[in-house]
C-alpha atoms as a PDB file:
ATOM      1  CA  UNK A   1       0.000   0.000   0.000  1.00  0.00           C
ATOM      2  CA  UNK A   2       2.869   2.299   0.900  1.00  0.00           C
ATOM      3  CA  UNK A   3       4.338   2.828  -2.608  1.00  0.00           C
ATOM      4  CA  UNK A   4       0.631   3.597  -4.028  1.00  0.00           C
ATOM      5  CA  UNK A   5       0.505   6.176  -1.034  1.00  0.00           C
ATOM      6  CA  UNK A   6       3.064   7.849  -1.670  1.00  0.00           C
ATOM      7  CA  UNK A   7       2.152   7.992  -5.459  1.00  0.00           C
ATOM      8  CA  UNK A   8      -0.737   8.956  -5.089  1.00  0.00           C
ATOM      9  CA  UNK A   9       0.553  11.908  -2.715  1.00  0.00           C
ATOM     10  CA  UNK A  10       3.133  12.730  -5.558  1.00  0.00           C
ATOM     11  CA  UNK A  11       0.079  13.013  -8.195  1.00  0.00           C
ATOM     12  CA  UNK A  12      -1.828  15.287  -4.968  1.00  0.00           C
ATOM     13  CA  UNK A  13       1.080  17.861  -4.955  1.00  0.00           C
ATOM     14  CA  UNK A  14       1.698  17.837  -8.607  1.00  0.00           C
ATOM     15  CA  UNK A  15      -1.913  19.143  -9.497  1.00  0.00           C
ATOM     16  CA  UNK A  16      -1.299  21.526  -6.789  1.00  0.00           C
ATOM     17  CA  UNK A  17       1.574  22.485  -8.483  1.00  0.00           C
ATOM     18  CA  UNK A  18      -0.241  23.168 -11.821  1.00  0.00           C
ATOM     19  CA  UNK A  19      -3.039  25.166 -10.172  1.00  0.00           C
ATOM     20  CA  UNK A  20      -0.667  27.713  -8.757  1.00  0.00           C
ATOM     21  CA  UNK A  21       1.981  27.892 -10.751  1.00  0.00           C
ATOM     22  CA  UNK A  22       1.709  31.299 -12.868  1.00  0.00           C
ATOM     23  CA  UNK A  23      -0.294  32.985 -10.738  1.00  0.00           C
ATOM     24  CA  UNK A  24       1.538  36.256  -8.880  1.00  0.00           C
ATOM     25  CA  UNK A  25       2.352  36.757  -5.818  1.00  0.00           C
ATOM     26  CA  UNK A  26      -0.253  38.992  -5.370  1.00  0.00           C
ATOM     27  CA  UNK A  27      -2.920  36.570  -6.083  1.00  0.00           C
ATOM     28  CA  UNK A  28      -1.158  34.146  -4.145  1.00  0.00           C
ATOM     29  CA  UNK A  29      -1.377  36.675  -1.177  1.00  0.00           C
ATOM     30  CA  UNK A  30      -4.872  38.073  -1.929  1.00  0.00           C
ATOM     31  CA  UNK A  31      -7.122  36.980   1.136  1.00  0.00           C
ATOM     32  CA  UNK A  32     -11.270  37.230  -0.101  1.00  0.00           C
ATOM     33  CA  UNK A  33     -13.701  38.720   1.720  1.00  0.00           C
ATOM     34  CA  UNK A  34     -15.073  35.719   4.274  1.00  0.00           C
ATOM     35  CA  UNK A  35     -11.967  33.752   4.046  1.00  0.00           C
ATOM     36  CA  UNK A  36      -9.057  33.659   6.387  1.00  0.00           C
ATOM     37  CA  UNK A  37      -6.607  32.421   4.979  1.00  0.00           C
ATOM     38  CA  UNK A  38      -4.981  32.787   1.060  1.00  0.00           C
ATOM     39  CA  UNK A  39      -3.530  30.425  -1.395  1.00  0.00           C
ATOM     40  CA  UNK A  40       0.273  31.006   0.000  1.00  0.00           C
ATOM     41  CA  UNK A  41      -1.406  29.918   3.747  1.00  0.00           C
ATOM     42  CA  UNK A  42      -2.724  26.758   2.514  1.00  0.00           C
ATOM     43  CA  UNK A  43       0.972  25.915   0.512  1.00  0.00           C
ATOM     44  CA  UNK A  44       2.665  26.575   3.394  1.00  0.00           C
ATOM     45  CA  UNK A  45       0.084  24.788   5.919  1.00  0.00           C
ATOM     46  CA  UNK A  46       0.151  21.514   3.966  1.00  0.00           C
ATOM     47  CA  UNK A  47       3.891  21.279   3.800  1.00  0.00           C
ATOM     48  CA  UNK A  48       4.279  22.083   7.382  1.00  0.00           C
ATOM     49  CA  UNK A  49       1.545  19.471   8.169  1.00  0.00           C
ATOM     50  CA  UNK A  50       3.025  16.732   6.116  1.00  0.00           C
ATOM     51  CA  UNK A  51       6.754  17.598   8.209  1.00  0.00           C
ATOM     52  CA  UNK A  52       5.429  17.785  11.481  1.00  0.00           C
ATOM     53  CA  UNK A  53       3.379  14.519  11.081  1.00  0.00           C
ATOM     54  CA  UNK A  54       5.407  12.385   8.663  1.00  0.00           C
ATOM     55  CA  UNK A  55       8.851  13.188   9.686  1.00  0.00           C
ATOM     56  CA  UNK A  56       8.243  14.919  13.513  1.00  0.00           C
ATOM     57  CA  UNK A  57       5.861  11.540  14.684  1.00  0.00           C
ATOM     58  CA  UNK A  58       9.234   8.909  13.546  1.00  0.00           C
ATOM     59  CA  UNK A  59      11.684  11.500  15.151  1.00  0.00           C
ATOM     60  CA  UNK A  60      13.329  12.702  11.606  1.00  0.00           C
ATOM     61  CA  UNK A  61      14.026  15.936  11.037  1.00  0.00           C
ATOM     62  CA  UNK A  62      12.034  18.530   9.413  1.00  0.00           C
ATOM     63  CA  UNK A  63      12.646  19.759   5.985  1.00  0.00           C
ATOM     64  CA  UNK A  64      10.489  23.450   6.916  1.00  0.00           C
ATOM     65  CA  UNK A  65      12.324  26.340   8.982  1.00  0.00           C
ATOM     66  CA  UNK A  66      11.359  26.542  12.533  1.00  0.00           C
ATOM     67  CA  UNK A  67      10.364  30.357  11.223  1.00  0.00           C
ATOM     68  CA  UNK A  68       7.882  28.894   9.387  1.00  0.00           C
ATOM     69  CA  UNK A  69       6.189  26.376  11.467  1.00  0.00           C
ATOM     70  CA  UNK A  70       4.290  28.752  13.444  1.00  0.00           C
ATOM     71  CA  UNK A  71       3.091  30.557  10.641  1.00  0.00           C
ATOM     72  CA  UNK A  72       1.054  28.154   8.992  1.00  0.00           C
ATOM     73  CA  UNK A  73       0.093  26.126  11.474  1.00  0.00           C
ATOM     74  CA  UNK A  74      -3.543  24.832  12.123  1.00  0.00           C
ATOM     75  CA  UNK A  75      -6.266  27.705  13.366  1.00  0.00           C
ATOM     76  CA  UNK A  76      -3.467  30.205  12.147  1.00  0.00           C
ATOM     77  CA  UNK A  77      -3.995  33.287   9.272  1.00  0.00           C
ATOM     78  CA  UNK A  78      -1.868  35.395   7.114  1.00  0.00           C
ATOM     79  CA  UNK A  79      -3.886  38.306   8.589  1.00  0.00           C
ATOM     80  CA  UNK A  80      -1.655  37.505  11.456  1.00  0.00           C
ATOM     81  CA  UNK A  81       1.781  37.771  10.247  1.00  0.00           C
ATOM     82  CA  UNK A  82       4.239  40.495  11.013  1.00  0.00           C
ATOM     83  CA  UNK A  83       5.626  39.696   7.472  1.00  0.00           C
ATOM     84  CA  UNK A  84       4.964  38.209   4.223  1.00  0.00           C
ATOM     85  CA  UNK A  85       6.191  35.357   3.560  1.00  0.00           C
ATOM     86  CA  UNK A  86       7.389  34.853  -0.212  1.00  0.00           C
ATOM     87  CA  UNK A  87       4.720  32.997  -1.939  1.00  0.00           C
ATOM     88  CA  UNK A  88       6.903  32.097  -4.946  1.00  0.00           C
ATOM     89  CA  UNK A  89       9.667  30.533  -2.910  1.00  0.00           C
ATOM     90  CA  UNK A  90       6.376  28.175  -1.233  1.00  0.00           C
ATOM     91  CA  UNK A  91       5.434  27.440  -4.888  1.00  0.00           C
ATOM     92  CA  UNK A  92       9.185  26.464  -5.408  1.00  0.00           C
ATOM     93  CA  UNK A  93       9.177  24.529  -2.690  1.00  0.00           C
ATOM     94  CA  UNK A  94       6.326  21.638  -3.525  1.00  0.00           C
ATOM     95  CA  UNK A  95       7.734  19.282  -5.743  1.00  0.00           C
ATOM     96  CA  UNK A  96      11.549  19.287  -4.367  1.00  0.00           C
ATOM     97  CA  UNK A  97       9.694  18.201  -0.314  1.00  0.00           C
ATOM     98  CA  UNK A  98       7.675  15.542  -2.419  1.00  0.00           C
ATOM     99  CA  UNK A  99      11.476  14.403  -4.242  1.00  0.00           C
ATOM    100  CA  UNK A 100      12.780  14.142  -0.607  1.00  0.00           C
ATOM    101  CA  UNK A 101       9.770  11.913   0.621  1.00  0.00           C
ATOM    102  CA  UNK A 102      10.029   9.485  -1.791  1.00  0.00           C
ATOM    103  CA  UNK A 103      13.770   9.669  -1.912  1.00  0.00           C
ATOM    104  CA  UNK A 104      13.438   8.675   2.313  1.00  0.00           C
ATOM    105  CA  UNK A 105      10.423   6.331   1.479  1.00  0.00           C
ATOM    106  CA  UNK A 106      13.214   4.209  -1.082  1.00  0.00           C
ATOM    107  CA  UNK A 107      15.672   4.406   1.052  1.00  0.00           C
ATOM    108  CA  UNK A 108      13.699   2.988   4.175  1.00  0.00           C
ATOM    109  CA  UNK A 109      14.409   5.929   6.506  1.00  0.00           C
ATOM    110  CA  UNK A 110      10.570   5.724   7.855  1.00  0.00           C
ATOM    111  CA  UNK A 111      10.638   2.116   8.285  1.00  0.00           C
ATOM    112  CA  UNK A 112      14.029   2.518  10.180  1.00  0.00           C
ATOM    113  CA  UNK A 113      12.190   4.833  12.894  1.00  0.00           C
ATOM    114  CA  UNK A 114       8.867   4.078  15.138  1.00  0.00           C
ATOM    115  CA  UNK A 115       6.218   5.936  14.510  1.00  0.00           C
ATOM    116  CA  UNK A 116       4.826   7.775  17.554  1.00  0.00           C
ATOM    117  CA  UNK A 117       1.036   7.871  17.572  1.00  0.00           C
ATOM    118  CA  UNK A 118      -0.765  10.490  17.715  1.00  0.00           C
ATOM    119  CA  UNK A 119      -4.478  11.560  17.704  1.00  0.00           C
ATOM    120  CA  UNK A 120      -5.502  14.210  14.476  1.00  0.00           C
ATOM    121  CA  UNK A 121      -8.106  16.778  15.139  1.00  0.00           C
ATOM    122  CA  UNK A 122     -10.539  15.025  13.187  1.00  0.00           C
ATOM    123  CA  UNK A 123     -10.194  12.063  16.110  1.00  0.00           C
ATOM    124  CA  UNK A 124      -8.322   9.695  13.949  1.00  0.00           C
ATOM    125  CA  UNK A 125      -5.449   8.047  15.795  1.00  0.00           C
ATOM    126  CA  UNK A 126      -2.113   7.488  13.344  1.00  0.00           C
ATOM    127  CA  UNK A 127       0.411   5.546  14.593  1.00  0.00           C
ATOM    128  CA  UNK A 128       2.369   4.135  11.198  1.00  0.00           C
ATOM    129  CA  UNK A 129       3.419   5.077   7.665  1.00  0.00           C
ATOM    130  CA  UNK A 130       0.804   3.864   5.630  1.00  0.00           C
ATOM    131  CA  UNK A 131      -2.005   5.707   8.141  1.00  0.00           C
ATOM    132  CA  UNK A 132       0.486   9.175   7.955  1.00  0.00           C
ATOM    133  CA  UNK A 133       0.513   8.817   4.362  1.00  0.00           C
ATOM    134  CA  UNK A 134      -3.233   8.300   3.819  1.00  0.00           C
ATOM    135  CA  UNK A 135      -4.425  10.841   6.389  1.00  0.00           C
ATOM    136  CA  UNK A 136      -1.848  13.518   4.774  1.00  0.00           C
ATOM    137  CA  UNK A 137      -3.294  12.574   0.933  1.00  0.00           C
ATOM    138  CA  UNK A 138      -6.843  13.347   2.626  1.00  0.00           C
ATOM    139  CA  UNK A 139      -5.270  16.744   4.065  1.00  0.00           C
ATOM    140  CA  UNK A 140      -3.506  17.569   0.655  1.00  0.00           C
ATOM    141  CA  UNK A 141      -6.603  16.943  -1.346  1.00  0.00           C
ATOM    142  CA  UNK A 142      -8.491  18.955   1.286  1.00  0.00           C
ATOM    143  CA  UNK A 143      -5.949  22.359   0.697  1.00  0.00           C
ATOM    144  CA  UNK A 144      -6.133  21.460  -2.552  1.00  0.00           C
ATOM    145  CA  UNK A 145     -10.065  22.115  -3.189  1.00  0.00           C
ATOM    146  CA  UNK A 146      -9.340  25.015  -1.152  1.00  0.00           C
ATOM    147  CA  UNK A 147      -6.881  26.536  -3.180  1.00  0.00           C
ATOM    148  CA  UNK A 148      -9.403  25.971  -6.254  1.00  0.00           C
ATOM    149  CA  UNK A 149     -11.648  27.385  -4.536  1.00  0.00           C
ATOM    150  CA  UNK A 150      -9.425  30.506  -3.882  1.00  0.00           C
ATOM    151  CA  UNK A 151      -8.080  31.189  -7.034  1.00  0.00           C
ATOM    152  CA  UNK A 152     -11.317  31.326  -9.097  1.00  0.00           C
ATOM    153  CA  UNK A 153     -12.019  34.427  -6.285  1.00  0.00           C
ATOM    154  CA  UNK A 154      -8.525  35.543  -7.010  1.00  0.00           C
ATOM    155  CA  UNK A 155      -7.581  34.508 -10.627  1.00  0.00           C
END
């Protein structure tokens, strides 16, 4: 199941990809009327959700900047930041965190660790690779109708 998972996350981040790349950083900032949060939030949130729960529950360390964590963290907003953060540089950063995933997934550095379980705030408890994997495609696929969502209010 793993190498479907992680696949399947690859094809998740990829269409992602396509649906922001071109757009400026101004759309990628713009934050509609209603909504609190913007396209570059929900980039940054799911690749600081898919460190912190893939990589932080088996004890490897994270690919994002400790700067960053707190800005794109759950119940967080851009409307909150002290600065911008660059949107591009987020777009930029996509594809090369997927490369590293499945770069660690091939080289067994998940199976070398134990997974500490933990309890998502949708009440599902995830306690090994292939339930990480599966609950982050779910998250991914969640920003991602999100982001759709935002850039036909922004694009």
């Amino acid at each position: 199941m793993t190498q479907v998972a992680v696949e399947i996350h690859r094809q998740v981040r990829s269409s992602i990809l396509t649906a922001v790349e071109g757009l400026s950083a101004e759309q990628l900032h713009a934050m509609p009327d209603g909504y609190d949060n913007n396209i570059a939030w929900n980039l940054g949130h799911i690749m600081v959700v898919q460190q912190r729960i893939l990589y932080g529950s088996c004890g490897l360390p994270l690919s994002v900047s400790e700067e960053m964590i707190p800005l794109y963290l759950p119940n967080t907003s851009p409307a909150d930041w002290q600065t911008t953060p660059d949107a591009e540089a987020l777009v930029a950063m996509l594809m090369p965190q997927q490369e590293q995933l499945e770069e660690d997934y091939a080289a067994g550095r998940f199976s070398e660790n134990e997974f500490s379980e933990f309890r998502t705030r949708s009440g599902l408890t995830l306690g090994d690779l292939d339930s990480v994997l599966t609950f982050n495609i779910y998250h991914e696929s969640q920003h991602y109708g999100f982001i759709l969502a935002l850039i036909n209010l922004v694009g």
